[in-house]
PDB file of N, CA and C in Angstrom:
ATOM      1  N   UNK A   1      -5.928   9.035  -4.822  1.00  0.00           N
ATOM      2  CA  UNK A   1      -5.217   8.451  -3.698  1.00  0.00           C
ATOM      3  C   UNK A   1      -6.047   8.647  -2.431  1.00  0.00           C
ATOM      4  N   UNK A   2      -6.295   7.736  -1.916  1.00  0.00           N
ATOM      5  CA  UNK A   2      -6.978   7.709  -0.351  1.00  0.00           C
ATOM      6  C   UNK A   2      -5.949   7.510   0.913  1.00  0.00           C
ATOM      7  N   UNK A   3      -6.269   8.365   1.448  1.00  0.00           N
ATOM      8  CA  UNK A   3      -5.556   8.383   3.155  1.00  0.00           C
ATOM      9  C   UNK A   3      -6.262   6.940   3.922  1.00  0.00           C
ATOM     10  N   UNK A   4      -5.156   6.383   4.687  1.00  0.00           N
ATOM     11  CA  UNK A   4      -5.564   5.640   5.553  1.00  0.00           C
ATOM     12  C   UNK A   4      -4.942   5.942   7.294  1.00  0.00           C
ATOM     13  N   UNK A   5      -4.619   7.556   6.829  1.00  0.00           N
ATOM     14  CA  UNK A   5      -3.884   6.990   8.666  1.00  0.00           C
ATOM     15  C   UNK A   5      -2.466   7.198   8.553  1.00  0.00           C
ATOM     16  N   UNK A   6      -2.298   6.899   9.309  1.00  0.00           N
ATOM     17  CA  UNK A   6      -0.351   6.310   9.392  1.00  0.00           C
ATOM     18  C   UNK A   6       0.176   5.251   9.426  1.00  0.00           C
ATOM     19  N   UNK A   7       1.220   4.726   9.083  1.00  0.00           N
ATOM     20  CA  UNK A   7       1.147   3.399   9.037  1.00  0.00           C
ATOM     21  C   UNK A   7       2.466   3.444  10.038  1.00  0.00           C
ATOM     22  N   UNK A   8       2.576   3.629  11.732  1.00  0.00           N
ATOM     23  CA  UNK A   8       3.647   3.861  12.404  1.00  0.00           C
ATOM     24  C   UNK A   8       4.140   2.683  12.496  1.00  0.00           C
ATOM     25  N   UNK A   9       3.935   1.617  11.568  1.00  0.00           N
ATOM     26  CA  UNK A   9       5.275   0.330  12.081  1.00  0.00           C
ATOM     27  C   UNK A   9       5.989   0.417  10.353  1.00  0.00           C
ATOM     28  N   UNK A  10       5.649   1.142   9.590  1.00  0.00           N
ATOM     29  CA  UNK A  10       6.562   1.397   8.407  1.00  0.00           C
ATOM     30  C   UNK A  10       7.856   1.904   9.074  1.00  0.00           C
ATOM     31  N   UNK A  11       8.652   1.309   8.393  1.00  0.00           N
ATOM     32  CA  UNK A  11      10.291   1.831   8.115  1.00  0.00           C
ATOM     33  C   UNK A  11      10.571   3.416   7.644  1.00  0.00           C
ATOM     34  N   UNK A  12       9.744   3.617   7.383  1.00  0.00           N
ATOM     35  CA  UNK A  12      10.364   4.917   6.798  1.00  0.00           C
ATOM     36  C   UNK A  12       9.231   5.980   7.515  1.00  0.00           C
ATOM     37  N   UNK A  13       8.666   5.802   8.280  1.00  0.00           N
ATOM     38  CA  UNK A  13       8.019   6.665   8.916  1.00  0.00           C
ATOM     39  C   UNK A  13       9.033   7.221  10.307  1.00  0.00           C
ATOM     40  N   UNK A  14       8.777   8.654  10.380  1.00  0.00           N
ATOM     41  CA  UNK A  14       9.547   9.209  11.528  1.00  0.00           C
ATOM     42  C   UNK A  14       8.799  10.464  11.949  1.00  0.00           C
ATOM     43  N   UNK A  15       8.594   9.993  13.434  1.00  0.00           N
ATOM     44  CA  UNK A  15       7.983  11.495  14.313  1.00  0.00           C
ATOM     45  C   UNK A  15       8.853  11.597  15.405  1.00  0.00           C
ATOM     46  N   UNK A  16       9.291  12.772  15.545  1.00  0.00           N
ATOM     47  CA  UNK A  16      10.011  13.801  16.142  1.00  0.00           C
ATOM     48  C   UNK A  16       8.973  14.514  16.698  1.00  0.00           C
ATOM     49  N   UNK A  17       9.652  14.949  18.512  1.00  0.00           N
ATOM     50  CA  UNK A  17       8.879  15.990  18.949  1.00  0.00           C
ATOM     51  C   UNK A  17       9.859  17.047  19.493  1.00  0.00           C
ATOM     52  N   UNK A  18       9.844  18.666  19.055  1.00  0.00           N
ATOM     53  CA  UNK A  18      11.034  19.326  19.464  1.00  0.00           C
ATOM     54  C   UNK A  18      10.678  19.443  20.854  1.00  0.00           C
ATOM     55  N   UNK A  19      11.537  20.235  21.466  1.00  0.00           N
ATOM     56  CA  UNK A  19      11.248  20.867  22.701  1.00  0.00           C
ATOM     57  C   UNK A  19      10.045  22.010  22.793  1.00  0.00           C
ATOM     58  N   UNK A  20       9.694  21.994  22.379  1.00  0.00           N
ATOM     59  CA  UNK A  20       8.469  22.989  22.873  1.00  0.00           C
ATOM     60  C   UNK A  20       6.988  22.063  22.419  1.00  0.00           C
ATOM     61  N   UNK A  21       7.259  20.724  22.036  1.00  0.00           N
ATOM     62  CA  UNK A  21       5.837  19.809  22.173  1.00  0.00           C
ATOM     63  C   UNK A  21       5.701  19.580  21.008  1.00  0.00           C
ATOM     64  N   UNK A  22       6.068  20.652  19.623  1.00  0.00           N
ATOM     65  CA  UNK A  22       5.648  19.473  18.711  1.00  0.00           C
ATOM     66  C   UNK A  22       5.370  18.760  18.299  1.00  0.00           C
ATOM     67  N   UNK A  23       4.963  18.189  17.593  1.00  0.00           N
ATOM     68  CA  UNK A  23       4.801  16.479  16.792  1.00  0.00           C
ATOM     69  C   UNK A  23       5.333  16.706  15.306  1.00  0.00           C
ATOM     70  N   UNK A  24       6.583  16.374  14.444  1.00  0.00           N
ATOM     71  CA  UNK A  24       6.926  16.345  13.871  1.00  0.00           C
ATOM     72  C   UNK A  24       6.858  14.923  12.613  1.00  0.00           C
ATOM     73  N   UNK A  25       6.249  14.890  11.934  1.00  0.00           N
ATOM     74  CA  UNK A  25       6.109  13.667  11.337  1.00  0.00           C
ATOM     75  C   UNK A  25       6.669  13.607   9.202  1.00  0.00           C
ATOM     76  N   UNK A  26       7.173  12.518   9.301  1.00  0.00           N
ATOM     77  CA  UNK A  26       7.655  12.906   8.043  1.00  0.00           C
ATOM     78  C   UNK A  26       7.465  10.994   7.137  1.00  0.00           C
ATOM     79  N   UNK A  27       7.702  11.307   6.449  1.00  0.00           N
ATOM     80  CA  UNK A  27       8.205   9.893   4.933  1.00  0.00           C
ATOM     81  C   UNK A  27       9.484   9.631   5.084  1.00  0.00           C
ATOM     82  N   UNK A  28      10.598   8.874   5.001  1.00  0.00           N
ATOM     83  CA  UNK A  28      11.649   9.230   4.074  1.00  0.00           C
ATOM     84  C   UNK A  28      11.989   9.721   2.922  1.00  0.00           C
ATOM     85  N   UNK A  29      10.596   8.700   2.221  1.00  0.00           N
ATOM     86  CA  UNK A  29      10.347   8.579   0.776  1.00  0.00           C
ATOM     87  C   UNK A  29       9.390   9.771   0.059  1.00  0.00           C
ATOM     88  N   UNK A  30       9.148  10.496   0.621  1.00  0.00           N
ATOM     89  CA  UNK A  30       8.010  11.473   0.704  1.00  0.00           C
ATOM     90  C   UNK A  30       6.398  10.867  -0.094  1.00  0.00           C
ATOM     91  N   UNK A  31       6.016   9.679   0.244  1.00  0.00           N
ATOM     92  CA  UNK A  31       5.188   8.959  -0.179  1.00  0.00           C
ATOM     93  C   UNK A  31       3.875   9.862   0.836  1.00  0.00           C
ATOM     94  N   UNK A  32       3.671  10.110   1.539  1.00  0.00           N
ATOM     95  CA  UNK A  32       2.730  10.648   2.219  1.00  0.00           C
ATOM     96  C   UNK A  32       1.984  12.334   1.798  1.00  0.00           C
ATOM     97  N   UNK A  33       0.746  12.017   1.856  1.00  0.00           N
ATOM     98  CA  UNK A  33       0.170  13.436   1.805  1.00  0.00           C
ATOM     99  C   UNK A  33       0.183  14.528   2.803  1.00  0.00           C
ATOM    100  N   UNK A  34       0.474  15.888   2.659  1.00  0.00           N
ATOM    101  CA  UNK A  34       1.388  16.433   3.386  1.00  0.00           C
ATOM    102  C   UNK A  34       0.385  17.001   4.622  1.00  0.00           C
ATOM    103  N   UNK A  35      -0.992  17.395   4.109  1.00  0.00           N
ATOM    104  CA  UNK A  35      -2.044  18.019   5.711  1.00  0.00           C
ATOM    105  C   UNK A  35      -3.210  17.306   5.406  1.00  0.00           C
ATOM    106  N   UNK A  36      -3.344  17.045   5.984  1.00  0.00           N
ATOM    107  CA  UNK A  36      -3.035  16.523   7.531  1.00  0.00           C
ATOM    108  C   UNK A  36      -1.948  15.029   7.046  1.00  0.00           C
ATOM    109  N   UNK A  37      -1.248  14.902   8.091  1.00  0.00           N
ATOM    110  CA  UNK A  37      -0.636  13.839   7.211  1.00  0.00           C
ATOM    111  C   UNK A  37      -0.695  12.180   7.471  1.00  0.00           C
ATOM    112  N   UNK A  38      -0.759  11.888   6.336  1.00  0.00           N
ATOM    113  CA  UNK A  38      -1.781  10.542   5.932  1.00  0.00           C
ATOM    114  C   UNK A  38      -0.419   9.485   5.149  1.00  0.00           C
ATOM    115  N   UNK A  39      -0.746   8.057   5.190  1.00  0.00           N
ATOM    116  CA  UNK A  39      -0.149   6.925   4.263  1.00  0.00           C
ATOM    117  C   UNK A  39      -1.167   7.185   2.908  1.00  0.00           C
ATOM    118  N   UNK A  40      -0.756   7.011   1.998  1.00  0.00           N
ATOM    119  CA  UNK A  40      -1.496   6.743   1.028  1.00  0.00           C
ATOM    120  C   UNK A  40      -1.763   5.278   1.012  1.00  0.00           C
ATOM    121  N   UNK A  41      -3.526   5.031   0.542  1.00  0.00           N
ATOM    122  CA  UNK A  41      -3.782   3.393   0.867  1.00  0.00           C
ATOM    123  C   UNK A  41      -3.104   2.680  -0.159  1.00  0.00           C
ATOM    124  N   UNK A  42      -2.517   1.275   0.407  1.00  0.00           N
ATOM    125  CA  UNK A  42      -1.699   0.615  -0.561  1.00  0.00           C
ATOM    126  C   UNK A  42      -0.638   1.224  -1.289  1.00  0.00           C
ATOM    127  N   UNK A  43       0.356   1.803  -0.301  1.00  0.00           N
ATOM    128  CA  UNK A  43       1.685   2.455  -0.282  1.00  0.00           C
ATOM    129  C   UNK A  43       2.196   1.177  -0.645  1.00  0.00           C
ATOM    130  N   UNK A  44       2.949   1.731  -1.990  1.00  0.00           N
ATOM    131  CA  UNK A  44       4.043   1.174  -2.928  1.00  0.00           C
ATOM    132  C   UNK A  44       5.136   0.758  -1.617  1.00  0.00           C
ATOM    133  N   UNK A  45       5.692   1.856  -0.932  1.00  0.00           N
ATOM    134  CA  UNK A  45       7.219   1.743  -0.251  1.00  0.00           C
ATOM    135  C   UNK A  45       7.163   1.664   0.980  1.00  0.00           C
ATOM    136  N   UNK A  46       5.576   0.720   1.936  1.00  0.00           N
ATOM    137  CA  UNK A  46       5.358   0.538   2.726  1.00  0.00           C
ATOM    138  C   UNK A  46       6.292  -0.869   2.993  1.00  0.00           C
ATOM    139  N   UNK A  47       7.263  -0.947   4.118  1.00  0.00           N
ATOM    140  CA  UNK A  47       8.193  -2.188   4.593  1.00  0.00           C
ATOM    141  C   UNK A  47       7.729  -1.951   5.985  1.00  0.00           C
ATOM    142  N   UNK A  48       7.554  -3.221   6.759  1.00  0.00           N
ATOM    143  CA  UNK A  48       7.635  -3.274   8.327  1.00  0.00           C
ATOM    144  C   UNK A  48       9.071  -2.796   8.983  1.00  0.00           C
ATOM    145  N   UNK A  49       8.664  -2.000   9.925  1.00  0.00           N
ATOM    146  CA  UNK A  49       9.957  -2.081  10.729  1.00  0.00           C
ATOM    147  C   UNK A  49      10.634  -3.553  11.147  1.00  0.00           C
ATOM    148  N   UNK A  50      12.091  -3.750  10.778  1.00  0.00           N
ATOM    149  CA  UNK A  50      12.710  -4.908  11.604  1.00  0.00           C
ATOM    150  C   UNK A  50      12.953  -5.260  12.874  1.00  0.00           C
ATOM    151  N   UNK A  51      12.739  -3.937  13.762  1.00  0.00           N
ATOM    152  CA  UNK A  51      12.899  -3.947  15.019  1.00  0.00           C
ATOM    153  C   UNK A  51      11.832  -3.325  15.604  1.00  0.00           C
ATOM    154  N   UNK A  52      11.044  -3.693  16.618  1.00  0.00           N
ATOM    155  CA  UNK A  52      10.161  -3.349  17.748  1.00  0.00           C
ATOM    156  C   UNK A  52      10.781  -2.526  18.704  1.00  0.00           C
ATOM    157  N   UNK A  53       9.735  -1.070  18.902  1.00  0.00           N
ATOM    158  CA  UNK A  53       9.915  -0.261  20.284  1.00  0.00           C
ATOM    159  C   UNK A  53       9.242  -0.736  20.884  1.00  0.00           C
ATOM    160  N   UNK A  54       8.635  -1.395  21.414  1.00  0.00           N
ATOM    161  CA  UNK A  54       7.524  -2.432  22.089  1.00  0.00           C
ATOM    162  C   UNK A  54       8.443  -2.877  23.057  1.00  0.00           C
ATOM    163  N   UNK A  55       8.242  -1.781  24.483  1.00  0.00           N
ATOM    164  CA  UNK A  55       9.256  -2.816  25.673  1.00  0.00           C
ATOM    165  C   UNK A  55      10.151  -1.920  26.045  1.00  0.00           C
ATOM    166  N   UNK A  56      10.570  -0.911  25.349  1.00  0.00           N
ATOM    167  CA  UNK A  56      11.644   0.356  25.699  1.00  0.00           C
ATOM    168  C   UNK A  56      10.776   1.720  26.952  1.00  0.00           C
ATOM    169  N   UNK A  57      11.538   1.386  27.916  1.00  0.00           N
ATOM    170  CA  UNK A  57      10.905   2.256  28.809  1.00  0.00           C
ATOM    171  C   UNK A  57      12.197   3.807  29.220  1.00  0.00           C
ATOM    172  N   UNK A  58      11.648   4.548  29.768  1.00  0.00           N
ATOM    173  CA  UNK A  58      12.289   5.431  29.999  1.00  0.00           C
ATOM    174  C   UNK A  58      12.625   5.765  31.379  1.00  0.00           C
ATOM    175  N   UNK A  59      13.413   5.854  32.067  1.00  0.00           N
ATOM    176  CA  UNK A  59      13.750   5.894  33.567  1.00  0.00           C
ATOM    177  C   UNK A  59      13.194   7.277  34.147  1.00  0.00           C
ATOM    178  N   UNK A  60      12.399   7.024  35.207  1.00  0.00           N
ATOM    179  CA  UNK A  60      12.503   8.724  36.125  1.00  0.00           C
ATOM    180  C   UNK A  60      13.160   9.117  36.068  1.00  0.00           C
ATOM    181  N   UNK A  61      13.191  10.563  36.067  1.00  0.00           N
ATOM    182  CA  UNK A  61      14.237  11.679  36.397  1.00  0.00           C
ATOM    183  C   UNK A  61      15.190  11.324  37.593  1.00  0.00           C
ATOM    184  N   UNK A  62      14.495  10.472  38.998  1.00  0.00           N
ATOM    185  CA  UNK A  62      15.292  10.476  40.185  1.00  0.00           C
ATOM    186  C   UNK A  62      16.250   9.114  40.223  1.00  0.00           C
ATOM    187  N   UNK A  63      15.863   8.669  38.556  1.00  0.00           N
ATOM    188  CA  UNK A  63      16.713   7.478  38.474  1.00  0.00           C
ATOM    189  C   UNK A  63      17.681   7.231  37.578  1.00  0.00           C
ATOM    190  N   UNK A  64      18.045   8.447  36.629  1.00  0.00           N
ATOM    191  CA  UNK A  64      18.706   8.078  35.833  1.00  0.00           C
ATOM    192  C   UNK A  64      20.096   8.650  36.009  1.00  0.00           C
ATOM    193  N   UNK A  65      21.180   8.055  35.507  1.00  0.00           N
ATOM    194  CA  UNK A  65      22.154   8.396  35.978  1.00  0.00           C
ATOM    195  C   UNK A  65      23.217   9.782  35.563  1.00  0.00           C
ATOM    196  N   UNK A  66      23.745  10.294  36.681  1.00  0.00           N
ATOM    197  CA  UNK A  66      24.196  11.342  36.179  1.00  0.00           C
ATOM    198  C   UNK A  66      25.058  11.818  34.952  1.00  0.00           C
ATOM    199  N   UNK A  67      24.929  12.701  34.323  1.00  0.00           N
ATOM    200  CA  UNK A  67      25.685  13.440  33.391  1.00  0.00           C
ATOM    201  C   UNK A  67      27.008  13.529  33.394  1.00  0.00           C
TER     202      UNK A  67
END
């Protein structure tokens, strides 16, 4: 099996960052090799995401609305 990377517009890919900076990255499917972590090339359970984060912005702190 050869690594190609990540494939971050797969569906089943998910990175999480906790509070202290992390980078948390996972499979659903646990199709991925675990260190460093990689797609395997020509992933069986590779699907495009249906929806785009492409365009989602995040507001300043002095702009977002209160709690």
């Amino acid at each position: 099996m050869c690594a190609v990377g990540v494939n971050e517009d797969c569906r089943h890919y998910v990175m999480q960052t906790t509070p202290r900076g992390d980078k948390l990255e996972r499979c659903k499917v646990g199709a991925n090799d675990p260190l460093p972590f990689t797609c395997p090339e020509g992933c069986l359970f590779y699907e495009p995401r249906r929806t785009s984060s492409a365009g989602w912005q995040v507001a300043p702190p002095d702009r977002r609305p209160p709690r």
